[in-house]
N, C-alpha and C. Protein backbone atom coordinates (compact mmCIF):
# COMPACT_ATOMS: atom_id res chain seq x y z
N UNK A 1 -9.55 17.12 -3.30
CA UNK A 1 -9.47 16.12 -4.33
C UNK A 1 -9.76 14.75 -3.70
N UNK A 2 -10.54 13.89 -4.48
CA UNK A 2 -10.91 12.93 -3.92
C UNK A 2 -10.47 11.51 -4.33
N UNK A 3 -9.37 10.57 -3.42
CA UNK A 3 -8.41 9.51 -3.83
C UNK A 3 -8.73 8.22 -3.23
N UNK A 4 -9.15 7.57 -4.02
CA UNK A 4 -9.52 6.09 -3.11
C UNK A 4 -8.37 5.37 -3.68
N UNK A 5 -8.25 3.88 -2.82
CA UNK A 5 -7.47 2.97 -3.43
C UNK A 5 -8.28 1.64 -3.32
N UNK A 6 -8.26 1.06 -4.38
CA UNK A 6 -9.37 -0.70 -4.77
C UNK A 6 -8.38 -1.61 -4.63
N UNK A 7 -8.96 -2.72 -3.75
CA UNK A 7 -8.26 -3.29 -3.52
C UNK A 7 -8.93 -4.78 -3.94
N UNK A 8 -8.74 -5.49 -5.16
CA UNK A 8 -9.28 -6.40 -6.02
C UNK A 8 -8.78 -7.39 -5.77
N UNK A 9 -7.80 -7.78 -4.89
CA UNK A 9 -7.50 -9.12 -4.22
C UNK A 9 -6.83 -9.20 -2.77
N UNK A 10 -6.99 -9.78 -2.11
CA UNK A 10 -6.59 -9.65 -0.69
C UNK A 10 -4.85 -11.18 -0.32
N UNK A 11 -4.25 -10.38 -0.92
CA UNK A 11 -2.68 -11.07 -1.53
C UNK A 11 -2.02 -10.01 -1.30
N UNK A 12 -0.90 -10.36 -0.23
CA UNK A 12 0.27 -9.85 -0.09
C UNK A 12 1.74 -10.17 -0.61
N UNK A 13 2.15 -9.07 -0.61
CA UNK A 13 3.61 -9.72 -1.25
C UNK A 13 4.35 -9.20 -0.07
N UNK A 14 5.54 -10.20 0.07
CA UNK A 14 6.58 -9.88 1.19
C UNK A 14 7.55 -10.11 -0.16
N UNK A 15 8.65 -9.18 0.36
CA UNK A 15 9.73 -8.86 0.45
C UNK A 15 10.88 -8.84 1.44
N UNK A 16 11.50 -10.22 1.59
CA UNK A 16 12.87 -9.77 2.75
C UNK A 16 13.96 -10.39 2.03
N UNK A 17 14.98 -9.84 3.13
CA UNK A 17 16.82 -9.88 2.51
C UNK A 17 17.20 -9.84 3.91
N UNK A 18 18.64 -9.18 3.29
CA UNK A 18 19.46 -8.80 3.74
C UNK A 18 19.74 -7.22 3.22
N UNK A 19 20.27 -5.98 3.81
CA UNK A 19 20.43 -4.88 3.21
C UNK A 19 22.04 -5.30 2.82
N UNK A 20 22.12 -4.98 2.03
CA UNK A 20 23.30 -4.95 1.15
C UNK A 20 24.18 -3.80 1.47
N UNK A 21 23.84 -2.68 2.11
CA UNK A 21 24.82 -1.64 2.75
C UNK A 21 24.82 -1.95 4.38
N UNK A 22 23.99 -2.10 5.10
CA UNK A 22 24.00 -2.75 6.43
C UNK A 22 24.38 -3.76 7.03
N UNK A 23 23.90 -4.81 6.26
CA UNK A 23 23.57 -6.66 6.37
C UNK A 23 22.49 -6.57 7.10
N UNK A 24 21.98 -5.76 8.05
CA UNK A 24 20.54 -5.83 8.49
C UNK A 24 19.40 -6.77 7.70
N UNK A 25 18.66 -7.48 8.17
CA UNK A 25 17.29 -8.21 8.00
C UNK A 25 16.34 -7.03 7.68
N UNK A 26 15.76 -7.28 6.49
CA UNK A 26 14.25 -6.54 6.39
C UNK A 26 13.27 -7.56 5.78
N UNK A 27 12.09 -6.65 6.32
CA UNK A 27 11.08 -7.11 5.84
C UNK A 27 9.97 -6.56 5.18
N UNK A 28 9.67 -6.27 4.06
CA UNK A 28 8.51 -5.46 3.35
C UNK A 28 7.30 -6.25 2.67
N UNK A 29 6.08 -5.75 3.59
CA UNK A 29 4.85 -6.23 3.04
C UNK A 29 3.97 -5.08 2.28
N UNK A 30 3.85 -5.85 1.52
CA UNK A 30 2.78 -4.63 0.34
C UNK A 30 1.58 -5.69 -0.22
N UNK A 31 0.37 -4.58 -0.38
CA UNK A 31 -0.47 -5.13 -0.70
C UNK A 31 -1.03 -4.27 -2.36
N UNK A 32 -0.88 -5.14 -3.36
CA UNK A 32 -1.29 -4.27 -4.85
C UNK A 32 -2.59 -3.48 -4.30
N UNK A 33 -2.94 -2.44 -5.10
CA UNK A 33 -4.31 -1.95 -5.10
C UNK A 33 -4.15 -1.04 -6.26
N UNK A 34 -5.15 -0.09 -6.92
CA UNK A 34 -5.49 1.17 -7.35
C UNK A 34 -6.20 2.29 -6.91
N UNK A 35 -5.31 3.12 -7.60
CA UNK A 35 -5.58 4.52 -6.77
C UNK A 35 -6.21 5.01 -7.55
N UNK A 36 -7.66 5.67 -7.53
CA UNK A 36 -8.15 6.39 -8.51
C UNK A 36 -8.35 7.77 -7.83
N UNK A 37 -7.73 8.68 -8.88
CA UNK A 37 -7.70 10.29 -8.07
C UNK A 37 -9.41 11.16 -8.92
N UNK A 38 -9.70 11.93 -8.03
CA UNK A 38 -11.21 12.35 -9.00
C UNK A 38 -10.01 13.40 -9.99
N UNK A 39 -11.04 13.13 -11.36
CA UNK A 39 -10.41 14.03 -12.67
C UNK A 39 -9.68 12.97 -13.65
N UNK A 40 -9.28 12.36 -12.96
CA UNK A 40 -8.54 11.51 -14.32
C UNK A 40 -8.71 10.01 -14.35
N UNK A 41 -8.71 10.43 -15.93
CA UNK A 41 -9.11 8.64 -16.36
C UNK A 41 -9.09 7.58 -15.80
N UNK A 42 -7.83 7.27 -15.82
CA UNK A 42 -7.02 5.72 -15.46
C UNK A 42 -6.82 5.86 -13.80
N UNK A 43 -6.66 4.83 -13.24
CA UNK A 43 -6.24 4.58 -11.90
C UNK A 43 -4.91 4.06 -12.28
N UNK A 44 -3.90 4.65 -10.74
CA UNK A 44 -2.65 4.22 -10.57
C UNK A 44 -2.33 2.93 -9.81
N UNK A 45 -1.01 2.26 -10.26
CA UNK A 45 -1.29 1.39 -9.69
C UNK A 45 -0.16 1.27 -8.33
N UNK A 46 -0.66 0.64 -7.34
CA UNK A 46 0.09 1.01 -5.93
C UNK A 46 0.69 0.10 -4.88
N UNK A 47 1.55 -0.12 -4.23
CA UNK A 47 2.07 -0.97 -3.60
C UNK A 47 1.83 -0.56 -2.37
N UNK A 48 0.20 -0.85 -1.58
CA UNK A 48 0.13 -0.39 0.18
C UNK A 48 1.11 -0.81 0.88
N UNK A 49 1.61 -0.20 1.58
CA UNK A 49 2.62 -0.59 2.72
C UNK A 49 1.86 -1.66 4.17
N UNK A 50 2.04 -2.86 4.64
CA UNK A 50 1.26 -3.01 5.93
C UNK A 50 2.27 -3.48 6.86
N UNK A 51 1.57 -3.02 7.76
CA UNK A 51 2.64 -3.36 8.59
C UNK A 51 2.78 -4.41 9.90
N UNK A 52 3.89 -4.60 10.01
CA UNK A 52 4.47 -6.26 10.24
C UNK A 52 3.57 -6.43 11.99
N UNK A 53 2.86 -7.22 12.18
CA UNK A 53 2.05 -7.20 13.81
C UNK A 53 3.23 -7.58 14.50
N UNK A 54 2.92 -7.28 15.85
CA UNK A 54 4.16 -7.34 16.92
C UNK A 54 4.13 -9.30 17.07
N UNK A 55 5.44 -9.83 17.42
CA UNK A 55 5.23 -11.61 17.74
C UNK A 55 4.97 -12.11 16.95
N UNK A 56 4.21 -13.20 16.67
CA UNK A 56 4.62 -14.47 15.64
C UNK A 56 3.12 -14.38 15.20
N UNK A 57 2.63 -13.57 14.82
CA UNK A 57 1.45 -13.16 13.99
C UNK A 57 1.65 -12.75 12.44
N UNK A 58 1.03 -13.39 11.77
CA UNK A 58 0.95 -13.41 10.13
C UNK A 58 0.18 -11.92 10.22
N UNK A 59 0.89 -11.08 9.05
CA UNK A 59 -0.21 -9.93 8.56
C UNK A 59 -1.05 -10.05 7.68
N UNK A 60 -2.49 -9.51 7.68
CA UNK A 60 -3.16 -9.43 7.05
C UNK A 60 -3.43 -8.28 5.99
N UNK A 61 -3.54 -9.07 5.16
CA UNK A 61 -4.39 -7.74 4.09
C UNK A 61 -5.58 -7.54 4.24
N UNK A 62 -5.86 -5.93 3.62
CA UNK A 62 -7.32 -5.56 3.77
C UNK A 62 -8.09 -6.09 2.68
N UNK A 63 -9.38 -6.37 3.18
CA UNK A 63 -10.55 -7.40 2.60
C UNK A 63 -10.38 -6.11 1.24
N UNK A 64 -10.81 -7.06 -0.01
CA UNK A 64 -11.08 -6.61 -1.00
C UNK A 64 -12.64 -5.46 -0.89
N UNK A 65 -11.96 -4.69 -1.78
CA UNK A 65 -12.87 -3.36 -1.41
C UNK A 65 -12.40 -2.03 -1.97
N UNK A 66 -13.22 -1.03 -1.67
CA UNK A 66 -12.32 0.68 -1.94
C UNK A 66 -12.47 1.04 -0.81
N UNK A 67 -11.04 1.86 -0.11
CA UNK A 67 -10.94 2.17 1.12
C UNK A 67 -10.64 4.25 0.28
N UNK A 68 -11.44 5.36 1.08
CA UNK A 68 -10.79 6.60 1.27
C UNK A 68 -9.46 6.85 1.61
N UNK A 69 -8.84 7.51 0.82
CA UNK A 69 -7.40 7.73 1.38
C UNK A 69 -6.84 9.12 1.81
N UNK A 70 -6.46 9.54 2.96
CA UNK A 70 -6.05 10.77 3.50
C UNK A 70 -4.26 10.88 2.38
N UNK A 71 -4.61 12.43 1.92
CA UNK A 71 -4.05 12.32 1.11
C UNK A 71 -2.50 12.97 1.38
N UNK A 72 -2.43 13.15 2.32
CA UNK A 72 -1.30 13.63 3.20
C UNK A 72 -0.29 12.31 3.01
N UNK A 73 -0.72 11.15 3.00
CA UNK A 73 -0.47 9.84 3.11
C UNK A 73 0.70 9.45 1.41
N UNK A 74 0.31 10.61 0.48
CA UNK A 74 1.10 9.80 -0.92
C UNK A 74 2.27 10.88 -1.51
N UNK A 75 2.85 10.11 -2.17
CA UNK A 75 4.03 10.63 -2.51
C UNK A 75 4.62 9.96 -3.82
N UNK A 76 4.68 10.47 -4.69
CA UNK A 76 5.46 9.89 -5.95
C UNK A 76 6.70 9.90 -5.93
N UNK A 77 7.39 8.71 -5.92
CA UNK A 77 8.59 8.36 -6.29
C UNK A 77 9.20 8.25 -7.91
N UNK A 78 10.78 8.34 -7.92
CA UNK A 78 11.19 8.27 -9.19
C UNK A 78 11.81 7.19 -9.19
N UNK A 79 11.95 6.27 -8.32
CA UNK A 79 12.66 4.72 -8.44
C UNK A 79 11.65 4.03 -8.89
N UNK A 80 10.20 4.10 -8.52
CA UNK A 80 9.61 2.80 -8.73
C UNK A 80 8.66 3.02 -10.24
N UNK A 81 7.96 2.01 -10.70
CA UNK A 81 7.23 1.62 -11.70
C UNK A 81 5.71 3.03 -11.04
N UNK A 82 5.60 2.69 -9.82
CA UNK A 82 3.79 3.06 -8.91
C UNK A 82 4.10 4.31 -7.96
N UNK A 83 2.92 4.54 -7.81
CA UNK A 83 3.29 5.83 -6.91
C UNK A 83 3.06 4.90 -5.62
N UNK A 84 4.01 5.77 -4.51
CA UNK A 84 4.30 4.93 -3.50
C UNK A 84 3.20 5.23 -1.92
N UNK A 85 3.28 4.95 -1.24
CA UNK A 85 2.57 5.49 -0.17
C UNK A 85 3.55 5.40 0.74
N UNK A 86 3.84 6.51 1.47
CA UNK A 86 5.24 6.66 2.11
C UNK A 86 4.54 6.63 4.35
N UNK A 87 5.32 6.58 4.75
CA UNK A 87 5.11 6.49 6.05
C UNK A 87 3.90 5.77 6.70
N UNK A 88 3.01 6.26 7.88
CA UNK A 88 2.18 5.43 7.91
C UNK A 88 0.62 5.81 7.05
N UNK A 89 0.24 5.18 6.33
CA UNK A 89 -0.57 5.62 5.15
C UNK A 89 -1.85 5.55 6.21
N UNK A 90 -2.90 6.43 5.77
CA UNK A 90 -4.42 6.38 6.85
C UNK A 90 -5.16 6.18 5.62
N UNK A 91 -6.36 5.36 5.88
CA UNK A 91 -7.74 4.94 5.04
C UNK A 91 -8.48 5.15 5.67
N UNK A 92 -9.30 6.39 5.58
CA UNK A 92 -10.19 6.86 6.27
C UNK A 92 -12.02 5.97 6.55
N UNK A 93 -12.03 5.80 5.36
CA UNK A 93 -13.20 4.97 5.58
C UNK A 93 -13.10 3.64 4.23
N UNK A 94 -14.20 2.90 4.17
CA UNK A 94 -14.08 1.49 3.32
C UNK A 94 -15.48 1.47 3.08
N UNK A 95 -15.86 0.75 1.71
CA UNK A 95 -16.78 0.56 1.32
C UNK A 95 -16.71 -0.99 0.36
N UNK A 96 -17.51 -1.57 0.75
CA UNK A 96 -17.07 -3.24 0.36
C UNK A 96 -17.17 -3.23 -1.43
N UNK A 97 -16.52 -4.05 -1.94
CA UNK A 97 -17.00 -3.73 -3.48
C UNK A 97 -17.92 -5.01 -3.51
């Protein structure tokens, strides 16, 4: 089955706190995109995970585009609105839009 994800603006959202069961510091960067799976209509919509560079380096998002997605990489959740991409997600190849 064949799953890309489009990525129509190159805007990240961070997310940090405090954990509320820990007090631990987090930090969550996601980047919107859509997932279009072959067979069905509509594309989903998705929150990429990226992840934080080592030292005092800003992360980047990936350039607007459709990247291939190894599909080992997704997982639907029942907490959120999107299907999620769980662990470290792979994009096999990119094609500029």
């Amino acid at each position: 089955m064949n799953q890309t994800i489009e990525f129509d603006k190159s805007e990240l959202n961070i997310n940090e706190g405090n954990s509320s069961r820990t007090g631990n510091k987090y930090k969550i960067i996601t980047q919107k995109g859509w997932l279009h799976t072959e067979g069905e209509k509509y594309p989903v919509a998705v929150a990429y995970p990226i992840e934080q560079p080592e030292g005092n380096v800003e992360p980047k998002a990936y350039p607007v585009g459709t990247y291939q997605v190894d599909t080992n990489s997704l997982f639907i959740s029942g907490s959120f609105d999107a299907l999620d991409i769980i662990r470290h997600p792979k994009l096999v190849s990119y094609k500029r839009s």
